[in-house]
Each structure stands twice: as structure tokens, then as C-alpha cells.
PDB file of N, CA and C in Angstrom:
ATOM      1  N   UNK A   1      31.002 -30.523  -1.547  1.00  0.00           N
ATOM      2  CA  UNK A   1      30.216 -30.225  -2.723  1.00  0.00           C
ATOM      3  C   UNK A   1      30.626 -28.881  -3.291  1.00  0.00           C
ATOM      4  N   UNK A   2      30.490 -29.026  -4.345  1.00  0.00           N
ATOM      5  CA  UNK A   2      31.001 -27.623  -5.081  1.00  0.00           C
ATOM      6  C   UNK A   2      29.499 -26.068  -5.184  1.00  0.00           C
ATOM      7  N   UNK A   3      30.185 -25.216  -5.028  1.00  0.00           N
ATOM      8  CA  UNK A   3      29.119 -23.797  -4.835  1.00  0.00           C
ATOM      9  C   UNK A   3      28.326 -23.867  -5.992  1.00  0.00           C
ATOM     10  N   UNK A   4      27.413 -22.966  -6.500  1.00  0.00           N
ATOM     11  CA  UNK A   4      26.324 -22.840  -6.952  1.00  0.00           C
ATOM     12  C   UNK A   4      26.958 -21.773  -7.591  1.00  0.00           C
ATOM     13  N   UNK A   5      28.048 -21.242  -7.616  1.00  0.00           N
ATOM     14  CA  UNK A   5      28.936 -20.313  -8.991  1.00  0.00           C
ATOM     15  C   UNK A   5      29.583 -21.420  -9.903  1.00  0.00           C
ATOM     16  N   UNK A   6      29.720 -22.668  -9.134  1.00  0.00           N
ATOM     17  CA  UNK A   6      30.424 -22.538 -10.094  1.00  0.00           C
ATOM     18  C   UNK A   6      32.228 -23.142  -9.779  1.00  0.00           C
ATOM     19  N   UNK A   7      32.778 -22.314 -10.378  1.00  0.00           N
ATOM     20  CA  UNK A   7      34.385 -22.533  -9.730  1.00  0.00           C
ATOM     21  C   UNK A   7      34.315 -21.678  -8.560  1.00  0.00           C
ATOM     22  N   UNK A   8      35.433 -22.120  -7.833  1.00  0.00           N
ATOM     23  CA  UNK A   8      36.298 -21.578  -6.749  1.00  0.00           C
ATOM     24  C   UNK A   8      37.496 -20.452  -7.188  1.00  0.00           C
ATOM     25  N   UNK A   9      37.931 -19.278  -6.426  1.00  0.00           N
ATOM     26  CA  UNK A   9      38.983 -19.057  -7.207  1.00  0.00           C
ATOM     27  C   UNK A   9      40.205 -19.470  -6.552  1.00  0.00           C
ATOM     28  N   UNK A  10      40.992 -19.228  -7.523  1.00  0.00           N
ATOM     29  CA  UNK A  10      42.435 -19.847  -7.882  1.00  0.00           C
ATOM     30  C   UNK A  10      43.231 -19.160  -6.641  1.00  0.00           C
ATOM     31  N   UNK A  11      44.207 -20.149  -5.922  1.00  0.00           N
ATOM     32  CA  UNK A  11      45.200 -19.518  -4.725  1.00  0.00           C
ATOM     33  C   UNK A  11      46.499 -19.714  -5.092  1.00  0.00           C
ATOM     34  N   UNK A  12      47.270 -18.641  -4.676  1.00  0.00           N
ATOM     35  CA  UNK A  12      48.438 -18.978  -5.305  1.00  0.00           C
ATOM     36  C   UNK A  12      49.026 -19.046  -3.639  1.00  0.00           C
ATOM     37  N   UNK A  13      50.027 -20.130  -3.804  1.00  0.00           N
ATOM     38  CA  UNK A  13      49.692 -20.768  -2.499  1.00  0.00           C
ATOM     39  C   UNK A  13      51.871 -20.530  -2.618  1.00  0.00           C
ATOM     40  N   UNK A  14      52.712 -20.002  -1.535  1.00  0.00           N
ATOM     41  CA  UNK A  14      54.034 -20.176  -1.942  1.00  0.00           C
ATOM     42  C   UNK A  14      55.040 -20.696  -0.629  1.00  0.00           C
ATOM     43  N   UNK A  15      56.152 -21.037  -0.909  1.00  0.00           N
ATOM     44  CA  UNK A  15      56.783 -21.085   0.597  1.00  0.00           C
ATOM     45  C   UNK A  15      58.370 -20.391   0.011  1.00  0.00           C
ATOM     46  N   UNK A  16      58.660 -19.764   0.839  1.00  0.00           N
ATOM     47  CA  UNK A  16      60.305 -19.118   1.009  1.00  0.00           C
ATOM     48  C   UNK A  16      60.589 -19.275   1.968  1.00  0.00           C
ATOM     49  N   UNK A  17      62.400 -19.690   2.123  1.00  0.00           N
ATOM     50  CA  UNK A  17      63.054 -19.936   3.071  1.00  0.00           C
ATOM     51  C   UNK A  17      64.160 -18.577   2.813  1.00  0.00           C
ATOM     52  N   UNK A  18      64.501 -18.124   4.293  1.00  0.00           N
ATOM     53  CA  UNK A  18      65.567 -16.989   4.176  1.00  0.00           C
ATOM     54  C   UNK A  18      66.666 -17.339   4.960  1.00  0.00           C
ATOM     55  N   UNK A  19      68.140 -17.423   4.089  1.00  0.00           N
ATOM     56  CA  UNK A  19      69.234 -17.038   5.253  1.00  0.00           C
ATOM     57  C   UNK A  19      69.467 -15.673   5.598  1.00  0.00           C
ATOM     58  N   UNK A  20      70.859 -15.564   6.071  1.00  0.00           N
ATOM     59  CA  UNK A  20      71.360 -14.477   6.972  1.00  0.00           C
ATOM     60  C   UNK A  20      72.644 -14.409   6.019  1.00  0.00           C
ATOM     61  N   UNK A  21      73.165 -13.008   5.590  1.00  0.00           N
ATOM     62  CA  UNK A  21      73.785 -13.229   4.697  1.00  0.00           C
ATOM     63  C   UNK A  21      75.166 -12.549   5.868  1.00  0.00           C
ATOM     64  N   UNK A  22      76.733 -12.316   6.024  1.00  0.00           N
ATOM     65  CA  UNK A  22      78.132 -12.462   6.013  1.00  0.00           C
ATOM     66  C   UNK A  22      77.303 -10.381   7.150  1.00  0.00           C
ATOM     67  N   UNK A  23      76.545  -9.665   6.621  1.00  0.00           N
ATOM     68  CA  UNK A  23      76.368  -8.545   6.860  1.00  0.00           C
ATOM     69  C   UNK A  23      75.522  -8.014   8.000  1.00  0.00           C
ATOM     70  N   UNK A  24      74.515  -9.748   7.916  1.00  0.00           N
ATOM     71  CA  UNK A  24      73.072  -9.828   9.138  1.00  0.00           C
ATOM     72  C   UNK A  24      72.065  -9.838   8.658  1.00  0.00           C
ATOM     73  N   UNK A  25      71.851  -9.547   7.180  1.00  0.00           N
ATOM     74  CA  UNK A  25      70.358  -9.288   6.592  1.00  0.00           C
ATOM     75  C   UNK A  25      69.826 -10.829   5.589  1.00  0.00           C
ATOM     76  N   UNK A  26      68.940 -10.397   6.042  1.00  0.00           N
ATOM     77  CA  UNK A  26      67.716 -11.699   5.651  1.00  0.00           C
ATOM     78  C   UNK A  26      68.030 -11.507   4.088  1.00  0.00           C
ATOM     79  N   UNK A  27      68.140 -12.896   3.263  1.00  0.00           N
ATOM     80  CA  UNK A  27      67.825 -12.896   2.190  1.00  0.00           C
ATOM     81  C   UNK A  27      67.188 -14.144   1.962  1.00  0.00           C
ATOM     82  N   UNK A  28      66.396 -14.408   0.355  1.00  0.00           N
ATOM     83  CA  UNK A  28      65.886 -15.381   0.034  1.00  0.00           C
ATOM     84  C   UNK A  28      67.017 -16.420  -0.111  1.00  0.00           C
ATOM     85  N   UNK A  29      66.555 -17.625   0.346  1.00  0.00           N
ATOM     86  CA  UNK A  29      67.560 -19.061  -0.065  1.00  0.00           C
ATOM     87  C   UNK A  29      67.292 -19.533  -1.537  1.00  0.00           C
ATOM     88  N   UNK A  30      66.193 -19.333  -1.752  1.00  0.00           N
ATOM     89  CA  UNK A  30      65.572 -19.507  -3.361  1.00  0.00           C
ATOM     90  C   UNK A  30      64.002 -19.020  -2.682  1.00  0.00           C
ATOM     91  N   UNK A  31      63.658 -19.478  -4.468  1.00  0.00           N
ATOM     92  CA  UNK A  31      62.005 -19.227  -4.408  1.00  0.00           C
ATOM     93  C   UNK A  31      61.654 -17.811  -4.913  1.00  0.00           C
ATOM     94  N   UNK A  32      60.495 -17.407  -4.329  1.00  0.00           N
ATOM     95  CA  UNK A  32      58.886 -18.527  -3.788  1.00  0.00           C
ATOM     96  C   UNK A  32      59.042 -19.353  -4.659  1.00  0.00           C
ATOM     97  N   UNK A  33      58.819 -20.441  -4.411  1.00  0.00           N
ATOM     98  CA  UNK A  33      58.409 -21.869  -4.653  1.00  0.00           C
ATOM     99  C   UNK A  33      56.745 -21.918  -4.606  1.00  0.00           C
ATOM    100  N   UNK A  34      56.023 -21.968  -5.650  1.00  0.00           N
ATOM    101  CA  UNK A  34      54.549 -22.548  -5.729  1.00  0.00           C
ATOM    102  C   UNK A  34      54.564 -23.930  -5.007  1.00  0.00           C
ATOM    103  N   UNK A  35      53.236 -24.626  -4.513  1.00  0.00           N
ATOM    104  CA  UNK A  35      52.791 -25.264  -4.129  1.00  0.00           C
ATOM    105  C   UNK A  35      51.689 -25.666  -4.468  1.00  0.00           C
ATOM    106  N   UNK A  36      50.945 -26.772  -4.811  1.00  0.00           N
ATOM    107  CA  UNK A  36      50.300 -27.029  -5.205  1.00  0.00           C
ATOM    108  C   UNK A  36      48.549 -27.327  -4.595  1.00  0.00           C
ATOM    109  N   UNK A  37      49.189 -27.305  -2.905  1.00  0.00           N
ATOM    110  CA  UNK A  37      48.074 -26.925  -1.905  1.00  0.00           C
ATOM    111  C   UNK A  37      48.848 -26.504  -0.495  1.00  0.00           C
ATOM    112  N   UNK A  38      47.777 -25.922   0.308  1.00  0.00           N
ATOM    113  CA  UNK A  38      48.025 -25.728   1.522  1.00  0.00           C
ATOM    114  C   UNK A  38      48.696 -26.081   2.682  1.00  0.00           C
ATOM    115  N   UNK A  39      48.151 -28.191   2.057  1.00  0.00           N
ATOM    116  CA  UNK A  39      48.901 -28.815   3.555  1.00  0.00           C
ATOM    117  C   UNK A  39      50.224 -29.127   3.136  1.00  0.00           C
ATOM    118  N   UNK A  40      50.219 -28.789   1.683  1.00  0.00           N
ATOM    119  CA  UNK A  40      51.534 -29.559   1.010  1.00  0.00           C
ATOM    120  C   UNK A  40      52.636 -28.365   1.609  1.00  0.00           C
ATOM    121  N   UNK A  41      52.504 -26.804   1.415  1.00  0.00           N
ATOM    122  CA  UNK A  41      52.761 -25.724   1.956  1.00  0.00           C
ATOM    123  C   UNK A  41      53.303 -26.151   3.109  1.00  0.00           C
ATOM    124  N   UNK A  42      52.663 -26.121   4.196  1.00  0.00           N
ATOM    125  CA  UNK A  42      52.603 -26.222   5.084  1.00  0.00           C
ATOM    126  C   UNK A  42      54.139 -27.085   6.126  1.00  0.00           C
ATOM    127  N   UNK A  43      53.732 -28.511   4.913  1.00  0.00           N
ATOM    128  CA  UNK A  43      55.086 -29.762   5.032  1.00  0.00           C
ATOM    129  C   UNK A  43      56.214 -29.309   4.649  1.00  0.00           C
ATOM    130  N   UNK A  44      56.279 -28.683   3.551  1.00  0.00           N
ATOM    131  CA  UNK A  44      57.389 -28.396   2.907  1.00  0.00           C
ATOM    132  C   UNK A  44      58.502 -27.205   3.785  1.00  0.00           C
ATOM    133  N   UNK A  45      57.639 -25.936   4.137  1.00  0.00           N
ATOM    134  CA  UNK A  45      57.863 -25.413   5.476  1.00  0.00           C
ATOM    135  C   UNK A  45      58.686 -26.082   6.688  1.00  0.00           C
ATOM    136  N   UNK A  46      57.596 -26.432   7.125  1.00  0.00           N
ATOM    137  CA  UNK A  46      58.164 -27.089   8.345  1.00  0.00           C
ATOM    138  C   UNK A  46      59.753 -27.991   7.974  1.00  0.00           C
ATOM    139  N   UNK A  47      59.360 -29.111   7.012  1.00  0.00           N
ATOM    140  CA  UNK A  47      60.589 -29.494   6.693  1.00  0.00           C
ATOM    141  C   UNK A  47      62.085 -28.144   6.452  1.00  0.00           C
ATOM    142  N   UNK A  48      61.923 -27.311   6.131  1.00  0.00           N
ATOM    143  CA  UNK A  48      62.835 -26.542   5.630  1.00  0.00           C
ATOM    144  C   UNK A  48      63.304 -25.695   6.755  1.00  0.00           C
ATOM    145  N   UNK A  49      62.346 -25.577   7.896  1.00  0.00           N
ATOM    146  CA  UNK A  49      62.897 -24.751   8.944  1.00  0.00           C
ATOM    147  C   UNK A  49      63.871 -25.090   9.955  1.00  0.00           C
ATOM    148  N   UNK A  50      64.071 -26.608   9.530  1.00  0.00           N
ATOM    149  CA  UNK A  50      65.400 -27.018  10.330  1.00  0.00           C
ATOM    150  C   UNK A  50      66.597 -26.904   9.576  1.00  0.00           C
ATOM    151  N   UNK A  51      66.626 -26.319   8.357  1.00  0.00           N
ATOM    152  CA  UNK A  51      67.751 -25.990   7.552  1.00  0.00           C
ATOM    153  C   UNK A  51      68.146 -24.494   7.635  1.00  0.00           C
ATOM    154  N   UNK A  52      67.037 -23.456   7.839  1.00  0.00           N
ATOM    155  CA  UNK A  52      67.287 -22.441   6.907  1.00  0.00           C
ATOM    156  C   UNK A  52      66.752 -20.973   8.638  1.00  0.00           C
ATOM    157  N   UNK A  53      67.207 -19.928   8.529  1.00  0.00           N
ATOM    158  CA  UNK A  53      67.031 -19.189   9.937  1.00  0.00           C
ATOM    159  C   UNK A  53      65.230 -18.787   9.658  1.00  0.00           C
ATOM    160  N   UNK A  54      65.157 -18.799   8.711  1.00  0.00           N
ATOM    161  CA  UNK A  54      63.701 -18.514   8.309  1.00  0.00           C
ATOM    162  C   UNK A  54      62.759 -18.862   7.519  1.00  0.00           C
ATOM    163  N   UNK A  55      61.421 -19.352   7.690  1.00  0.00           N
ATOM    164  CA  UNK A  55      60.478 -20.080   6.583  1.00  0.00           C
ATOM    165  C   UNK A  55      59.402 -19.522   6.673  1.00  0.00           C
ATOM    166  N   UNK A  56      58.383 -19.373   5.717  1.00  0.00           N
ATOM    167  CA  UNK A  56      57.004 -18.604   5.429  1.00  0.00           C
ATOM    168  C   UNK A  56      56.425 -19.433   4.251  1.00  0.00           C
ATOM    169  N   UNK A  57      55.366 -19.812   4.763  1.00  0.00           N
ATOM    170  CA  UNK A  57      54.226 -20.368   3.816  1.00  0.00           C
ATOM    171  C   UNK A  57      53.153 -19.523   3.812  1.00  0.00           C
ATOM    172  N   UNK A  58      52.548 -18.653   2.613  1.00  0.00           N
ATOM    173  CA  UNK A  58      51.649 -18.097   2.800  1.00  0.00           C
ATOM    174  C   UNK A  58      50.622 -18.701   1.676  1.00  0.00           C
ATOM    175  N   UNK A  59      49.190 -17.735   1.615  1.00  0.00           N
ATOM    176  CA  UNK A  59      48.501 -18.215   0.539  1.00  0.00           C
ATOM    177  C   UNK A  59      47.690 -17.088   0.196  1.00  0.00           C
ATOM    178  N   UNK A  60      47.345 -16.681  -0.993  1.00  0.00           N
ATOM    179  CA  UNK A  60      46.118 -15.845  -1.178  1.00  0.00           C
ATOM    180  C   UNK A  60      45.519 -16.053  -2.553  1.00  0.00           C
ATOM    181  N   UNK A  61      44.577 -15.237  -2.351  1.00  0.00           N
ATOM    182  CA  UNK A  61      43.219 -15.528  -3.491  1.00  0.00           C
ATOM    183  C   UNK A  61      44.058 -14.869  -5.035  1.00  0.00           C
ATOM    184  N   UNK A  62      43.757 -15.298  -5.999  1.00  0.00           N
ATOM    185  CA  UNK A  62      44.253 -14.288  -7.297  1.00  0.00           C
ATOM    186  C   UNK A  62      43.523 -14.583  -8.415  1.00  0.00           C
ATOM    187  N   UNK A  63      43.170 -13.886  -9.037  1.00  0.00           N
ATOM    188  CA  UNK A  63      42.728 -13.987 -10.571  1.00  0.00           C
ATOM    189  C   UNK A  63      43.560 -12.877 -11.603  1.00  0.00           C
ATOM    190  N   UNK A  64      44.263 -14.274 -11.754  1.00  0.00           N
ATOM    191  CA  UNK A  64      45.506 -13.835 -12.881  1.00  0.00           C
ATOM    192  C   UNK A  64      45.319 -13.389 -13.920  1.00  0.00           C
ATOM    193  N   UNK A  65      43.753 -13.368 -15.056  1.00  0.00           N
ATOM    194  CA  UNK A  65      43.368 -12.891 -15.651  1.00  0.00           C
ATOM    195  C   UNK A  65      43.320 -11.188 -15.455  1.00  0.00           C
ATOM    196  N   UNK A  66      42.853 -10.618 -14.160  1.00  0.00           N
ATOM    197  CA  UNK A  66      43.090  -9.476 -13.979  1.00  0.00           C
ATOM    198  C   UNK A  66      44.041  -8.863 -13.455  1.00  0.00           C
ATOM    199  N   UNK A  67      44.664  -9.863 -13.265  1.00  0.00           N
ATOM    200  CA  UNK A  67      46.392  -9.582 -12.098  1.00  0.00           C
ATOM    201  C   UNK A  67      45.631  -8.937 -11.000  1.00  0.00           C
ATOM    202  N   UNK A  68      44.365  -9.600 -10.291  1.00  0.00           N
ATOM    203  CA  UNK A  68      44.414  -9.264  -8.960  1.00  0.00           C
ATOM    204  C   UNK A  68      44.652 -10.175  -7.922  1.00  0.00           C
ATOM    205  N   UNK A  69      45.317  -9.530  -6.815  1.00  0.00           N
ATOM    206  CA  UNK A  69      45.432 -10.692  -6.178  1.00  0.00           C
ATOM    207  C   UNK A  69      44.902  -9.826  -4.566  1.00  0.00           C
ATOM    208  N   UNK A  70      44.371 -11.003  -3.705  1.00  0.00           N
ATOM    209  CA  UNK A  70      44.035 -10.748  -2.220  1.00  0.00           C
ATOM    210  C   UNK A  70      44.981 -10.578  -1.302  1.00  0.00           C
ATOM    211  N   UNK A  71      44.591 -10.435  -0.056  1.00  0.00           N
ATOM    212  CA  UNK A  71      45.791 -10.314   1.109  1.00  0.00           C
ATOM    213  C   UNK A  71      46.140 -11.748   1.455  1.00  0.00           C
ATOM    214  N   UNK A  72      47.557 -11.099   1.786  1.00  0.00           N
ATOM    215  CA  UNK A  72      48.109 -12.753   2.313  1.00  0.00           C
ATOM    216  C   UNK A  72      47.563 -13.242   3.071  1.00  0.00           C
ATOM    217  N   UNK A  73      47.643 -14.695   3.420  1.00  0.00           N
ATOM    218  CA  UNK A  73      47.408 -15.659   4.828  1.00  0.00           C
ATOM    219  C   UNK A  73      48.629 -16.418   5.144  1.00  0.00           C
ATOM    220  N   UNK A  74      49.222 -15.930   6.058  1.00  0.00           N
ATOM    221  CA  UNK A  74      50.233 -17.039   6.692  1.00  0.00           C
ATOM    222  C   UNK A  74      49.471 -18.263   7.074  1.00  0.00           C
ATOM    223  N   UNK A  75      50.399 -19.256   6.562  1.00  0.00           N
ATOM    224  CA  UNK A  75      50.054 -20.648   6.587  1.00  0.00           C
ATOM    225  C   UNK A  75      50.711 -21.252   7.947  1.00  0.00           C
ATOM    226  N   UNK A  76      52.443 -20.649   7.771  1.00  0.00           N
ATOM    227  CA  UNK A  76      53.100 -21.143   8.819  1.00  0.00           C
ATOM    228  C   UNK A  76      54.247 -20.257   8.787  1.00  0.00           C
ATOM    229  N   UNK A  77      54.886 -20.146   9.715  1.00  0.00           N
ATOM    230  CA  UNK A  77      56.158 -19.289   9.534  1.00  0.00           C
ATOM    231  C   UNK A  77      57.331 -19.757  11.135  1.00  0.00           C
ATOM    232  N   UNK A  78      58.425 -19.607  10.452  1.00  0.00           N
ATOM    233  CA  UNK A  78      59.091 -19.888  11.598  1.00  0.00           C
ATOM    234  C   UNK A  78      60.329 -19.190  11.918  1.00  0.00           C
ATOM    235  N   UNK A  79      61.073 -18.950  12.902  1.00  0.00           N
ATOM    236  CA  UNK A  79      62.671 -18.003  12.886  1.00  0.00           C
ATOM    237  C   UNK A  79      62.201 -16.732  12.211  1.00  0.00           C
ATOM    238  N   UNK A  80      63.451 -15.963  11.386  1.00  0.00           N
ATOM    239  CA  UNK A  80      63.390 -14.839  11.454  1.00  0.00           C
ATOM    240  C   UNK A  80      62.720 -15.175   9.764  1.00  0.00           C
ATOM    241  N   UNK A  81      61.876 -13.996   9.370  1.00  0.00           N
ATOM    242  CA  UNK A  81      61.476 -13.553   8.085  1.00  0.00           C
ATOM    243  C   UNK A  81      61.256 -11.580   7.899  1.00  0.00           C
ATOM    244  N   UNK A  82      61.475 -11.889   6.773  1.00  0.00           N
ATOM    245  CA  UNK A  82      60.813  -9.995   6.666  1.00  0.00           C
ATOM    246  C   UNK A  82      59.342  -9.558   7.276  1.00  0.00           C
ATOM    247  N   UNK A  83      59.179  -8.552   6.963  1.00  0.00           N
ATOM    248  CA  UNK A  83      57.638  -8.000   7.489  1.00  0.00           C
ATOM    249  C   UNK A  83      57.236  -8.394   5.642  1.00  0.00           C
ATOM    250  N   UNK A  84      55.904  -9.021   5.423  1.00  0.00           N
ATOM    251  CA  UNK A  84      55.316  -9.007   4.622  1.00  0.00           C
ATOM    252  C   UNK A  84      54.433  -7.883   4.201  1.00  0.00           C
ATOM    253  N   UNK A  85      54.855  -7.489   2.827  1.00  0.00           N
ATOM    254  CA  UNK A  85      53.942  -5.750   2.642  1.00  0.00           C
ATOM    255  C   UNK A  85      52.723  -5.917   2.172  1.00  0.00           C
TER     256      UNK A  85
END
């Protein structure tokens, strides 16, 4: 059932995959890639971590109207990734 505000707010929900570039350092393979939910996140991840040395699905709260956005939530992560700031 839906809250008594009203709407929910908006998550911007992403997944990145990282190789290893000729030098040793992590870079993006592409992306962030939006997602359209969590578990979808989640699949897409997992699928990608048998390709790539590193995968991260995260998610957080935002209202793009104010350009604010919340702290991340790792969804899933696998192999090597950066430290998230």
C-alpha cells in the first residue's frame, strides 16, 4: 500500500563494470548504466561479473529537482572496484 505522503522518492539505482587497464588501474568498461529497479540491478551485475574484474550495483535516494542526492547502498559488488566516495 502506498504512504500517507503520498509519493515515494525517486532512486537512482546504477551498475558499473571495471577493467584493468595495460598499467594495473581500474577503469570503467562503460556506464553507470541506470536501471530501472533493484532486482533488475542486481541481475545485470551478477551477469557481468563473469566478464569484467569488477562489478557494483548501487542505489540511492535523489530528488533531482534539488540535485540532492543520499548515501549510497551497495546492492552487490564483486572482484576488484574503487573505494566509493
Amino acid at each position: 500500500m502506498s504512504d500517507s505522503q503520498g509519493q515515494k522518492s525517486p532512486k537512482l539505482i546504477v551498475v558499473v563494470a571495471f577493467d584493468r587497464g595495460d598499467d594495473g588501474e581500474l577503469f570503467p568498461a562503460f556506464g553507470p548504466a541506470d536501471q530501472q529497479s533493484e532486482d533488475r540491478a542486481i541481475r545485470t551485475a551478477r551477469a557481468l561479473a563473469t566478464k569484467h574484474v569488477g562489478v557494483i550495483a548501487w542505489s540511492r535516494e535523489a530528488d533531482t529537482t534539488l540535485g540532492e542526492y543520499g548515501p549510497p547502498n551497495t546492492l552487490f559488488v564483486s572482484g576488484d572496484v574503487p573505494d566509493m566516495e
